[in-house]
N, C-alpha and C. Protein backbone atom coordinates (compact mmCIF):
# COMPACT_ATOMS: atom_id res chain seq x y z
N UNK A 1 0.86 -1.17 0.00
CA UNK A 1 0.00 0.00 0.00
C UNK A 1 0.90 1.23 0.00
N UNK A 2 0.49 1.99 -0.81
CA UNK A 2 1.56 3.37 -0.95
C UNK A 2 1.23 4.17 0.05
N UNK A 3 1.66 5.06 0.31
CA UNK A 3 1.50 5.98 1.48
C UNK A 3 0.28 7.35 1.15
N UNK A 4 0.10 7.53 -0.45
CA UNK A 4 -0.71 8.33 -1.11
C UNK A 4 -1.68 7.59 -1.55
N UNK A 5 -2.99 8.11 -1.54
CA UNK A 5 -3.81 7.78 -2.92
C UNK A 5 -4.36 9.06 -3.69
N UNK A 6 -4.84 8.73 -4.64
CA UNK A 6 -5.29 10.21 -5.44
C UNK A 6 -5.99 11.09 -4.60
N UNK A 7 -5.81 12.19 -4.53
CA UNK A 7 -6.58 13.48 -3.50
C UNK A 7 -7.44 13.80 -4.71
N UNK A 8 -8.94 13.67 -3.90
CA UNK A 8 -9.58 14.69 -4.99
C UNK A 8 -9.74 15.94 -5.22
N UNK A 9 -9.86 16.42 -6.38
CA UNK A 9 -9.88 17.82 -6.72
C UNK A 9 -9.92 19.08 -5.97
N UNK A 10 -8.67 19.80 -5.62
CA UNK A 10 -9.18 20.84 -4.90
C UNK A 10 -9.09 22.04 -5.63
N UNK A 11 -10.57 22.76 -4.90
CA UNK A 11 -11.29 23.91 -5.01
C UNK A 11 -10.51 24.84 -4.38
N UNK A 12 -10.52 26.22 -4.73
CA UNK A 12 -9.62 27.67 -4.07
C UNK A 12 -11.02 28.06 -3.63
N UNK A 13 -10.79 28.06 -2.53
CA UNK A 13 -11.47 28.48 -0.93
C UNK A 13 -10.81 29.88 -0.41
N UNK A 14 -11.28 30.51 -0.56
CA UNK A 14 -10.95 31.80 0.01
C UNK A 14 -11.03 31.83 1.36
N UNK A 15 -10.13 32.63 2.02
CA UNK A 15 -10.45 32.83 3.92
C UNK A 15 -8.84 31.94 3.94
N UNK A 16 -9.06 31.92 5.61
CA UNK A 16 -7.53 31.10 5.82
C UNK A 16 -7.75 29.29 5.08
N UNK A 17 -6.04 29.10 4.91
CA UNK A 17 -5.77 27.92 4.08
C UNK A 17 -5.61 26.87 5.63
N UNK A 18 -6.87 25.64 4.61
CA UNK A 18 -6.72 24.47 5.71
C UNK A 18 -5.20 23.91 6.16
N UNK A 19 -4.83 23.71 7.04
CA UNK A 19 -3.67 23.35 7.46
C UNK A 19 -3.31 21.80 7.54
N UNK A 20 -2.21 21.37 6.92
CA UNK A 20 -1.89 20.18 7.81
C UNK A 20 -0.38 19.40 8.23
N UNK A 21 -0.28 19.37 9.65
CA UNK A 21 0.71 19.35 9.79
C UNK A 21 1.92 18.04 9.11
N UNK A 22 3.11 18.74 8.70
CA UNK A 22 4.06 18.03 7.97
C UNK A 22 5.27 17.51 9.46
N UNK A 23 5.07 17.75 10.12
CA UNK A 23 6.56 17.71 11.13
C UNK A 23 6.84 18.79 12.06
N UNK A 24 7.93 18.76 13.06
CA UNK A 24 8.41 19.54 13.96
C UNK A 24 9.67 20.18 13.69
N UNK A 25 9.88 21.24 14.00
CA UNK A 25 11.05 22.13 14.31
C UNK A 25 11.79 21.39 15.22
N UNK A 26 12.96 20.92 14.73
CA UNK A 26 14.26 20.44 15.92
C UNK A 26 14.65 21.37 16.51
N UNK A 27 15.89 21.62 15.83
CA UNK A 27 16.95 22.67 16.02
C UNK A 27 17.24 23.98 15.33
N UNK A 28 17.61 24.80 15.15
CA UNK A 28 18.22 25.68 14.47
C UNK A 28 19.69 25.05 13.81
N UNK A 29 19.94 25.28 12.65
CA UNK A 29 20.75 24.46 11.98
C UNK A 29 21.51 25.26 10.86
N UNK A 30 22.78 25.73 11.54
CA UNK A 30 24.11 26.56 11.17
C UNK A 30 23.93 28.17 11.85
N UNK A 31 24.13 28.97 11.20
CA UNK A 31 24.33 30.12 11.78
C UNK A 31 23.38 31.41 10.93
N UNK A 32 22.46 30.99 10.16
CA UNK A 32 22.33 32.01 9.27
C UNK A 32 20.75 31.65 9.44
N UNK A 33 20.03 31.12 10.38
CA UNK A 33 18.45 31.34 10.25
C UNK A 33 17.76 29.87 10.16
N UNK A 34 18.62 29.11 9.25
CA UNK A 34 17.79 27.76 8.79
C UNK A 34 17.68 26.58 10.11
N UNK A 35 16.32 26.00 9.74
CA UNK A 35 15.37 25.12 11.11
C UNK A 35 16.06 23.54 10.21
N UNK A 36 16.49 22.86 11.23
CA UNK A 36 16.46 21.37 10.71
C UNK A 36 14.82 20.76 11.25
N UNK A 37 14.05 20.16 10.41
CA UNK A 37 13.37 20.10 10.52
C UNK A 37 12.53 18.42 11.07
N UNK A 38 11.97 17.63 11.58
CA UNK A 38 11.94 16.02 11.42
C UNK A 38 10.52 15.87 10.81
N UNK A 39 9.92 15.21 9.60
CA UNK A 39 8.84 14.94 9.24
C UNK A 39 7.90 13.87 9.98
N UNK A 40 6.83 14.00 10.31
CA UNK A 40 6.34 13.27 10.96
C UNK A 40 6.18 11.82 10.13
N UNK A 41 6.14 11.59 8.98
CA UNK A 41 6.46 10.93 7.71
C UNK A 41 7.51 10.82 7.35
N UNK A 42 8.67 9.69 7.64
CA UNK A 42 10.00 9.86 7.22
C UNK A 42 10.20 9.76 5.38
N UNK A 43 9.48 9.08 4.99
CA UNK A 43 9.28 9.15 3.62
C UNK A 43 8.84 9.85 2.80
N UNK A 44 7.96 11.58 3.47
CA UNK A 44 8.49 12.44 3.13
C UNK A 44 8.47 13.51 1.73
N UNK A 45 8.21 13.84 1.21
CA UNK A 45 9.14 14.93 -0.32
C UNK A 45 8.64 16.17 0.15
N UNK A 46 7.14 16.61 0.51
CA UNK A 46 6.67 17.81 0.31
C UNK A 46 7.33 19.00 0.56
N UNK A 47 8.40 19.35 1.51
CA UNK A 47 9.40 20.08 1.50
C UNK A 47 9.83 20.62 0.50
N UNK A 48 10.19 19.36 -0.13
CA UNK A 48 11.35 19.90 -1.17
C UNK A 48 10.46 21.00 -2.08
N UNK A 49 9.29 20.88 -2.13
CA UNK A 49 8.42 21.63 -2.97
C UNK A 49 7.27 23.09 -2.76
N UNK A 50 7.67 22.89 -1.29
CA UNK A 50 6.12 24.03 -0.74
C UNK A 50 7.15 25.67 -1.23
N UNK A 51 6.48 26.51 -1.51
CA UNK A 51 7.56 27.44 -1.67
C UNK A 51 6.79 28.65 -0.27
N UNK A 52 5.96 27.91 0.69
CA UNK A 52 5.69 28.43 2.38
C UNK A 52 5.20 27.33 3.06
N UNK A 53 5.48 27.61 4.27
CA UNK A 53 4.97 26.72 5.24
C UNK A 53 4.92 27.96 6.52
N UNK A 54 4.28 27.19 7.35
CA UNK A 54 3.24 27.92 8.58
C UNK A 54 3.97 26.87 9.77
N UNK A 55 4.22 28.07 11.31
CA UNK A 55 5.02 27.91 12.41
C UNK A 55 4.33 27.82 13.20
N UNK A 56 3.22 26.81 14.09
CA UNK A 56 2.58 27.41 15.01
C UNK A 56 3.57 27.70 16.51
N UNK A 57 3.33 28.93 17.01
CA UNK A 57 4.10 29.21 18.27
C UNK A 57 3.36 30.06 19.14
N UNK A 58 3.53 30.22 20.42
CA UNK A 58 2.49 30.54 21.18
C UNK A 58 1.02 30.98 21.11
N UNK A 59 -0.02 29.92 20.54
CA UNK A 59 -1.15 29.71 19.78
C UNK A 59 -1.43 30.84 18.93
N UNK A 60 -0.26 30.90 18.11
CA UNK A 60 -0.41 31.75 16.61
C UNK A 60 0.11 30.67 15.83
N UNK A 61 -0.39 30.75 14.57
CA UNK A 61 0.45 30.45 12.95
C UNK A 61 0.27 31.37 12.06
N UNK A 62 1.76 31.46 11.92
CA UNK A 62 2.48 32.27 11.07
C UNK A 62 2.66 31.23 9.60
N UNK A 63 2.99 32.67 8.71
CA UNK A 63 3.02 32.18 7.26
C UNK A 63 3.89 32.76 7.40
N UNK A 64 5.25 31.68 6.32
CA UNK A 64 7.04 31.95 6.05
C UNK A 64 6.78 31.61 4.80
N UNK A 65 7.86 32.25 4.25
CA UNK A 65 8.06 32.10 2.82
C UNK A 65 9.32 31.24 2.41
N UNK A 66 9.74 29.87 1.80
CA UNK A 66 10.64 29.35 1.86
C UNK A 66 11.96 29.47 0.33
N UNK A 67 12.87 29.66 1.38
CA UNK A 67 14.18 30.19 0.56
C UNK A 67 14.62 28.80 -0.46
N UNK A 68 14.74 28.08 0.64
CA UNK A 68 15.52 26.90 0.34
C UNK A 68 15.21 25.56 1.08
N UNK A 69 14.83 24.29 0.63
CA UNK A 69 14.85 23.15 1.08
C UNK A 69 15.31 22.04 0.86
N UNK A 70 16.28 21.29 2.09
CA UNK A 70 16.90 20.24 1.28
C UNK A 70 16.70 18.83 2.35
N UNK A 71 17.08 17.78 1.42
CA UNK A 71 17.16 16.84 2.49
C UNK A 71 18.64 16.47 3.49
N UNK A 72 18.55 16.09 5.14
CA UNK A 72 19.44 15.42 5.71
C UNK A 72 19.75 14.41 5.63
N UNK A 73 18.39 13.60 5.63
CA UNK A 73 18.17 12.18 5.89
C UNK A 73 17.01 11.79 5.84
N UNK A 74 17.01 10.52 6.54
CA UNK A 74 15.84 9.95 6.21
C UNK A 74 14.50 10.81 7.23
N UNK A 75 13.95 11.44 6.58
CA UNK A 75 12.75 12.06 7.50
C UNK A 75 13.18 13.45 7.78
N UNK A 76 14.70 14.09 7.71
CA UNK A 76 14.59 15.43 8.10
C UNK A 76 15.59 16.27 7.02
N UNK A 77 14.97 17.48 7.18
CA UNK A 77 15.18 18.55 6.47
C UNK A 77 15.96 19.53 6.92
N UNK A 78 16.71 20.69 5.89
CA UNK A 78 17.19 22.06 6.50
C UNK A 78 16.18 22.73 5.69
N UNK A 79 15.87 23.73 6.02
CA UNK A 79 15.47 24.49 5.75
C UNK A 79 15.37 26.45 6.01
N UNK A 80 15.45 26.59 5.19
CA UNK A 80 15.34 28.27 5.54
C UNK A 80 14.16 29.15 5.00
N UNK A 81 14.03 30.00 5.89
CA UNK A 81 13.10 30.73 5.93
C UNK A 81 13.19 32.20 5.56
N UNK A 82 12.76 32.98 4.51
CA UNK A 82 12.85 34.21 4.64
C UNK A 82 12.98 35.03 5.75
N UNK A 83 11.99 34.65 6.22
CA UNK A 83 11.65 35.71 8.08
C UNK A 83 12.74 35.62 8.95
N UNK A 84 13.44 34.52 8.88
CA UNK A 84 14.02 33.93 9.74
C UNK A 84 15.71 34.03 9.27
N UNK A 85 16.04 34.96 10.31
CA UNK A 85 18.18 35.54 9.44
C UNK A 85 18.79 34.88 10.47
N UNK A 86 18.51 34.65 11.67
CA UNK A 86 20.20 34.51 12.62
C UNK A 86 19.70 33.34 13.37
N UNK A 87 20.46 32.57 13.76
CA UNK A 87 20.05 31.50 14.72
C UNK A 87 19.43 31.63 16.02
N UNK A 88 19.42 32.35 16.61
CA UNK A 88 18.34 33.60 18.11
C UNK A 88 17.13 32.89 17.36
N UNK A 89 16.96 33.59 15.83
CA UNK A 89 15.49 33.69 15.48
C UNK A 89 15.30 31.68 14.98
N UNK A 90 15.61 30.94 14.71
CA UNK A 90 15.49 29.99 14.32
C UNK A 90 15.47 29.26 15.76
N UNK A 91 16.49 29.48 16.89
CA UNK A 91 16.29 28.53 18.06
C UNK A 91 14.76 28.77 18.62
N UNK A 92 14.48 29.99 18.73
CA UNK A 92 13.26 30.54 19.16
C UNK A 92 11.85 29.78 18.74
N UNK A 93 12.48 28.74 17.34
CA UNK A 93 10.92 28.10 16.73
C UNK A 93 11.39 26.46 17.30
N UNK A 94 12.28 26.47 18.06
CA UNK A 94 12.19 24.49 18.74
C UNK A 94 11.28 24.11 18.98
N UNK A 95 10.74 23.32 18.51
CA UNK A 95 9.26 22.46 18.92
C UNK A 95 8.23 22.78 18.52
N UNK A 96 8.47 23.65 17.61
CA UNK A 96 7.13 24.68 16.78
C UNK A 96 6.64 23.30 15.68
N UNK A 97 5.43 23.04 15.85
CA UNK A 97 5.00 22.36 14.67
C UNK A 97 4.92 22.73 13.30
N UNK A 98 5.24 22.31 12.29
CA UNK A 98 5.42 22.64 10.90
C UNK A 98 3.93 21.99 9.92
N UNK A 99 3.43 23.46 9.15
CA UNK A 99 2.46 23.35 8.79
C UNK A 99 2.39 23.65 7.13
N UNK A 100 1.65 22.85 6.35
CA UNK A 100 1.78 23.50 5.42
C UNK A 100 -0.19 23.59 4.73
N UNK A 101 -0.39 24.15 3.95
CA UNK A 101 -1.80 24.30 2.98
C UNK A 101 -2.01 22.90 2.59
N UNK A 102 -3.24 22.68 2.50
CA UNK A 102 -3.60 21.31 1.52
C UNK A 102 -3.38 22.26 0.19
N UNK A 103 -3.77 23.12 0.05
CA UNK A 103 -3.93 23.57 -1.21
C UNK A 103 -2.36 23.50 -2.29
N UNK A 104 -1.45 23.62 -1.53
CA UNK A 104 -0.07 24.20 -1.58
C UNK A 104 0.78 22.07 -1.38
N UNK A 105 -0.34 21.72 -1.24
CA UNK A 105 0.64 20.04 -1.74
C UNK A 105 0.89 19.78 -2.84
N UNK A 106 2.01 18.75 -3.37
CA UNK A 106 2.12 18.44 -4.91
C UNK A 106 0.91 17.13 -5.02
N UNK A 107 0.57 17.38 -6.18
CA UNK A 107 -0.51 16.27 -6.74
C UNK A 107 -0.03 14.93 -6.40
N UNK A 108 -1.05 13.77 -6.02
CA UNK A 108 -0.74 12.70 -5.96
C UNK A 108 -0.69 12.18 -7.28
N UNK A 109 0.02 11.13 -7.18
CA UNK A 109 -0.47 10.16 -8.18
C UNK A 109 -1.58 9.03 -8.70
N UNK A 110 -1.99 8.25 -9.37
CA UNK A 110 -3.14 7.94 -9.34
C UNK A 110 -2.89 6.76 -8.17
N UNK A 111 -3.94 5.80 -7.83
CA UNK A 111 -3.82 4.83 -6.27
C UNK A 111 -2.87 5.56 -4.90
N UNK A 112 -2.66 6.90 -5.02
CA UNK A 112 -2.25 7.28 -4.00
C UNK A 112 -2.99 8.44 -3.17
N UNK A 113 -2.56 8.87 -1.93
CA UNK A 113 -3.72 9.31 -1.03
C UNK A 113 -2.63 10.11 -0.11
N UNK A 114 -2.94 11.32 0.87
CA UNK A 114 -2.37 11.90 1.85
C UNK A 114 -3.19 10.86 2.84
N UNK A 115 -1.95 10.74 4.09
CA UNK A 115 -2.85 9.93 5.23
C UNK A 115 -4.14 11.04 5.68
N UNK A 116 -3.75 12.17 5.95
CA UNK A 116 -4.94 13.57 6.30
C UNK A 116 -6.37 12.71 5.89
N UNK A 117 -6.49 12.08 4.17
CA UNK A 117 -7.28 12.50 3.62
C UNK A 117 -8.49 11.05 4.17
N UNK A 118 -7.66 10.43 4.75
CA UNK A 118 -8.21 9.04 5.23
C UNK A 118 -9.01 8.76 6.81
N UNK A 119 -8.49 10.14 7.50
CA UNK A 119 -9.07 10.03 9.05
C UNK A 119 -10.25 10.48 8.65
N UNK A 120 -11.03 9.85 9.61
CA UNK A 120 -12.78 9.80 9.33
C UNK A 120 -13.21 8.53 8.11
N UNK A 121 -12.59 8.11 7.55
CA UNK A 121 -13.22 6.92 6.72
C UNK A 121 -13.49 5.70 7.22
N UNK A 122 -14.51 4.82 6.97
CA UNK A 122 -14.85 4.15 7.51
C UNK A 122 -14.46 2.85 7.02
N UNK A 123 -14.33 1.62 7.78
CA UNK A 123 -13.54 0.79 7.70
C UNK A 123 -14.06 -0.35 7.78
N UNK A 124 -14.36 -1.08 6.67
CA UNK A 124 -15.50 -2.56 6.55
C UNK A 124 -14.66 -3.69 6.23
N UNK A 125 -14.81 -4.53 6.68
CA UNK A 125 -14.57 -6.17 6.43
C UNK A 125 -15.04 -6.03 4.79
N UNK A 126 -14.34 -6.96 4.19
CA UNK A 126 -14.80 -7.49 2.87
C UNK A 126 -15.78 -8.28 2.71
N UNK A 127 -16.40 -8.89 3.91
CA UNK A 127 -17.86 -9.42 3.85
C UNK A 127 -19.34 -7.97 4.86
N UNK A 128 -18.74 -6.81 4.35
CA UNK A 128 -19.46 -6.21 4.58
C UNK A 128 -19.60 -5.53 6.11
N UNK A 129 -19.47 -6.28 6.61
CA UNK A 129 -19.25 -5.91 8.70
C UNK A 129 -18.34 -4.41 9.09
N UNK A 130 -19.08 -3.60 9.13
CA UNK A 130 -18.56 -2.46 9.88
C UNK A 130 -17.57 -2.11 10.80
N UNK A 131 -16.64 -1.64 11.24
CA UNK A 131 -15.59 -1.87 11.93
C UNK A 131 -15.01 -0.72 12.33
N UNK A 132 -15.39 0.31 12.15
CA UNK A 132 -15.63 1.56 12.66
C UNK A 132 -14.52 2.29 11.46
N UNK A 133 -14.24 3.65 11.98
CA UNK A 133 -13.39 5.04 11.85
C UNK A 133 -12.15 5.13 11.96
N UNK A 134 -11.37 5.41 10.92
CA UNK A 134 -9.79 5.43 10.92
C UNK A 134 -9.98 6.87 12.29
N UNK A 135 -8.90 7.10 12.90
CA UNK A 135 -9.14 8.21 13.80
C UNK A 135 -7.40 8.95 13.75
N UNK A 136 -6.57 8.00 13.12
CA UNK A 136 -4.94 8.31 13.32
C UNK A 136 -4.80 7.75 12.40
N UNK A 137 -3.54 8.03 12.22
CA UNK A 137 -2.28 7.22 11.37
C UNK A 137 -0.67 7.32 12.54
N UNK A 138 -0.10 6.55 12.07
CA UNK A 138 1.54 6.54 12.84
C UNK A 138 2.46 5.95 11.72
N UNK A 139 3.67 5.79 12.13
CA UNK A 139 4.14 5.16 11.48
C UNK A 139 5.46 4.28 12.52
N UNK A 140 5.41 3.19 12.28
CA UNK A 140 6.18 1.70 12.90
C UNK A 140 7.53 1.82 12.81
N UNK A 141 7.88 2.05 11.90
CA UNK A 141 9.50 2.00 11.39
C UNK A 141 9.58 0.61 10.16
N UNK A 142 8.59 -0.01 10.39
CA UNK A 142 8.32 -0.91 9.41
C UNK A 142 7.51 -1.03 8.26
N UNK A 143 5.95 -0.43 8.94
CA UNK A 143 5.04 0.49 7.94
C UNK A 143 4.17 0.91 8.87
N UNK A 144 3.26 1.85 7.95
CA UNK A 144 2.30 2.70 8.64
C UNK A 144 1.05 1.90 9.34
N UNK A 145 0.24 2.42 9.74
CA UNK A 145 -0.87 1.85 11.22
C UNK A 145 -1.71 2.75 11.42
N UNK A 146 -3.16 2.60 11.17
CA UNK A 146 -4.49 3.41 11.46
C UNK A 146 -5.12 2.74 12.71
N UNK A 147 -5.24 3.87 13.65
CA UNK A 147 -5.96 3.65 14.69
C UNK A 147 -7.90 3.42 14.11
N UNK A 148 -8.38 2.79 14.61
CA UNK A 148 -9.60 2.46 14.07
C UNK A 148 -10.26 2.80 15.10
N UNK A 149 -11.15 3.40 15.45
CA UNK A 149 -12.06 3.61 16.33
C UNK A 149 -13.35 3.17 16.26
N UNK A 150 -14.19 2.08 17.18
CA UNK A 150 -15.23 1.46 16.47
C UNK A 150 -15.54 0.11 17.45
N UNK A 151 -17.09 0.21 17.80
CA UNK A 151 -17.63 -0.64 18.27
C UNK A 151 -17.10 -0.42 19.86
N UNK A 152 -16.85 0.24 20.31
CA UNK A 152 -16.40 0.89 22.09
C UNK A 152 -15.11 0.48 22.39
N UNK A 153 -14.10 0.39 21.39
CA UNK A 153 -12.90 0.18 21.48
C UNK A 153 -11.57 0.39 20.17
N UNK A 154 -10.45 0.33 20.58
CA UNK A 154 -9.59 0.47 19.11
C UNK A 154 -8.81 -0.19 18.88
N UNK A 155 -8.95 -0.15 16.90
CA UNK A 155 -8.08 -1.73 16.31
C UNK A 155 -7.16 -0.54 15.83
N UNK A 156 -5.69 -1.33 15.62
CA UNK A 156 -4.28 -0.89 15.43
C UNK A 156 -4.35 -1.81 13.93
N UNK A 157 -4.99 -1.37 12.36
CA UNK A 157 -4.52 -1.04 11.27
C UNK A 157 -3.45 -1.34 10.84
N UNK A 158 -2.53 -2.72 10.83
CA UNK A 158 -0.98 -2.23 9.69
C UNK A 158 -1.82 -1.90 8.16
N UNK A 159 -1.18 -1.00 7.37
CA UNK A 159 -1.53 -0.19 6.13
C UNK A 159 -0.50 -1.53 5.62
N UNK A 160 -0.68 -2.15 5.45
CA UNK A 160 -0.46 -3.42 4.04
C UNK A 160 -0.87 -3.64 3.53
N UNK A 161 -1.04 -4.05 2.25
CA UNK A 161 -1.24 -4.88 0.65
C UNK A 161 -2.06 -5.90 1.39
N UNK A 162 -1.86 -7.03 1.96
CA UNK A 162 -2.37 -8.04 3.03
C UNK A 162 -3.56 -7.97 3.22
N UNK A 163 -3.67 -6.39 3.92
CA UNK A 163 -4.97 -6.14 4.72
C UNK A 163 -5.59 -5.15 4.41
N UNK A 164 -5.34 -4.12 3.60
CA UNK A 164 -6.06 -3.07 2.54
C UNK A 164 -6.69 -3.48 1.49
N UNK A 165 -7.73 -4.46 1.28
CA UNK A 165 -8.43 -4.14 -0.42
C UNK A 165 -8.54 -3.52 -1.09
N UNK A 166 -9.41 -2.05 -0.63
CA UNK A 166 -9.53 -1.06 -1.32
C UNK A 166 -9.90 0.19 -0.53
N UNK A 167 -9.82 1.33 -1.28
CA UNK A 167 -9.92 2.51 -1.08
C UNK A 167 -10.82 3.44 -1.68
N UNK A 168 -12.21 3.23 -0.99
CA UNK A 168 -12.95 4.53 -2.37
C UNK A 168 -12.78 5.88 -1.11
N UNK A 169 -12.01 7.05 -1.78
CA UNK A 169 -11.82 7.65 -0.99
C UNK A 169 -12.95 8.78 -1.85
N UNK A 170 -13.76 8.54 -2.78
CA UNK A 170 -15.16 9.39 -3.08
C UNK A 170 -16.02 8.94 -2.09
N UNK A 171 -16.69 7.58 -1.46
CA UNK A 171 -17.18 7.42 -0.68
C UNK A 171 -16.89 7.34 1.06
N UNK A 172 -15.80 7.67 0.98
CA UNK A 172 -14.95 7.31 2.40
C UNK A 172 -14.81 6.21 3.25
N UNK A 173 -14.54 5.14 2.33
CA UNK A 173 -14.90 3.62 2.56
C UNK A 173 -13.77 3.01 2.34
N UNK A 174 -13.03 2.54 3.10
CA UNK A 174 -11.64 1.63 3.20
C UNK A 174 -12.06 -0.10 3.03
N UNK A 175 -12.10 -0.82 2.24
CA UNK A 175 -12.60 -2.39 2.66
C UNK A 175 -11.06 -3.35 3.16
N UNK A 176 -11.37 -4.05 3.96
CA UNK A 176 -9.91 -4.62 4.85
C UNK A 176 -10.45 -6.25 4.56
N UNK A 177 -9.39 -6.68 4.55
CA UNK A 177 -9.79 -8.52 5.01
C UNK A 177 -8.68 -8.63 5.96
N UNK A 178 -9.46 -8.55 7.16
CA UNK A 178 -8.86 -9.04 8.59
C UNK A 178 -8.44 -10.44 8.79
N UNK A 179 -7.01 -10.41 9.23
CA UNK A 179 -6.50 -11.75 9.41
C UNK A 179 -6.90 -12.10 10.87
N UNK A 180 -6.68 -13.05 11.27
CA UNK A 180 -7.00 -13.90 12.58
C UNK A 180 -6.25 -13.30 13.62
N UNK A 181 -7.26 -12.88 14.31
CA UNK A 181 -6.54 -12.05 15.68
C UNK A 181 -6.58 -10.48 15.62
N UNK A 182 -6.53 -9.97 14.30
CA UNK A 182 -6.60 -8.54 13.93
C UNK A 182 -7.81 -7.67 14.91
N UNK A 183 -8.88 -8.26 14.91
CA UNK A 183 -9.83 -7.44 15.36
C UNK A 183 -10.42 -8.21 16.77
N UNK A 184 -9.59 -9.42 17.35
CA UNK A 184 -9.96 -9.62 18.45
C UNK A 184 -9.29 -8.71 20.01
């Protein structure tokens, strides 16, 4: 299962841009302003591409305009910020969550999906049986995992080929074939 499926079509919505968070502010990283950044998604690209992203810090978000983005590693970034010149101003955003626009993502590809676009979908057995509400996503170090919320308790989701059938993400309907033990 890829980590995307196709996003459908978005509309320009005027007023503030829906948000969703990409990762955290580490550190300040060299001497000239730029945030190393960790994606909450180690796998990752949208960086390389937003040309702003949004800081929330003492219950404000701010809109930055981005200079430059590159990769470290697996899951984290440098990055620099217009707003942002000397390291004072970059230590000052540690732990600031990193936000960017849905509007302002690169297009998926076709069978692919933002996890965002999947919380709230509902989650059926392949013989039809209800099984409640994705409510999260995480990720294992091995692969990703939807918290399911449903029936007065919660199932832990591995996002595998295995156990994903399908995805109508027009109807918001995930179909699963649960292996033995999955949902006990």
């Amino acid at each position: 299962m890829t980590s995307r499926l196709r996003a459908p079509q978005r509309k320009r919505i005027d007023g503030p841009p829906r948000l969703v968070r990409l990762g955290t502010v580490q550190a300040p990283h060299g001497l000239r302003g730029d945030l190393k950044i960790r994606c909450d998604n180690p796998d990752a690209s949208a960086l390389e591409t937003l040309h702003r992203l949004f800081l929330a810090r003492d219950n404000q978000t701010r809109e930055y305009r981005v200079v430059h983005a590159a990769r470290l590693g697996r899951g984290h970034f440098k990055v620099r910020l217009c707003e942002l010149n000397d390291c004072d101003a970059a230590a000052a955003m540690r732990g600031a969550p990193v936000l960017a626009a849905v509007s302002d993502l690169p297009p998926t590809a076709p069978n692919e999906f933002y996890y965002f676009e999947a919380l709230g979908c509902e989650v059926r057995a392949v013989n039809g049986h209800a099984i409640g509400r994705i409510k999260e996503s995480f990720f294992t170090g091995a692969h990703d995992v939807w918290v399911v919320q449903g029936e007065g308790r919660e199932f832990l989701l591995p996002v595998v080929d295995e156990i994903i059938k399908s995805m109508d993400m027009e109807h918001r309907v995930v179909t699963i074939e649960p292996i033995p033990g999955l949902l006990d």
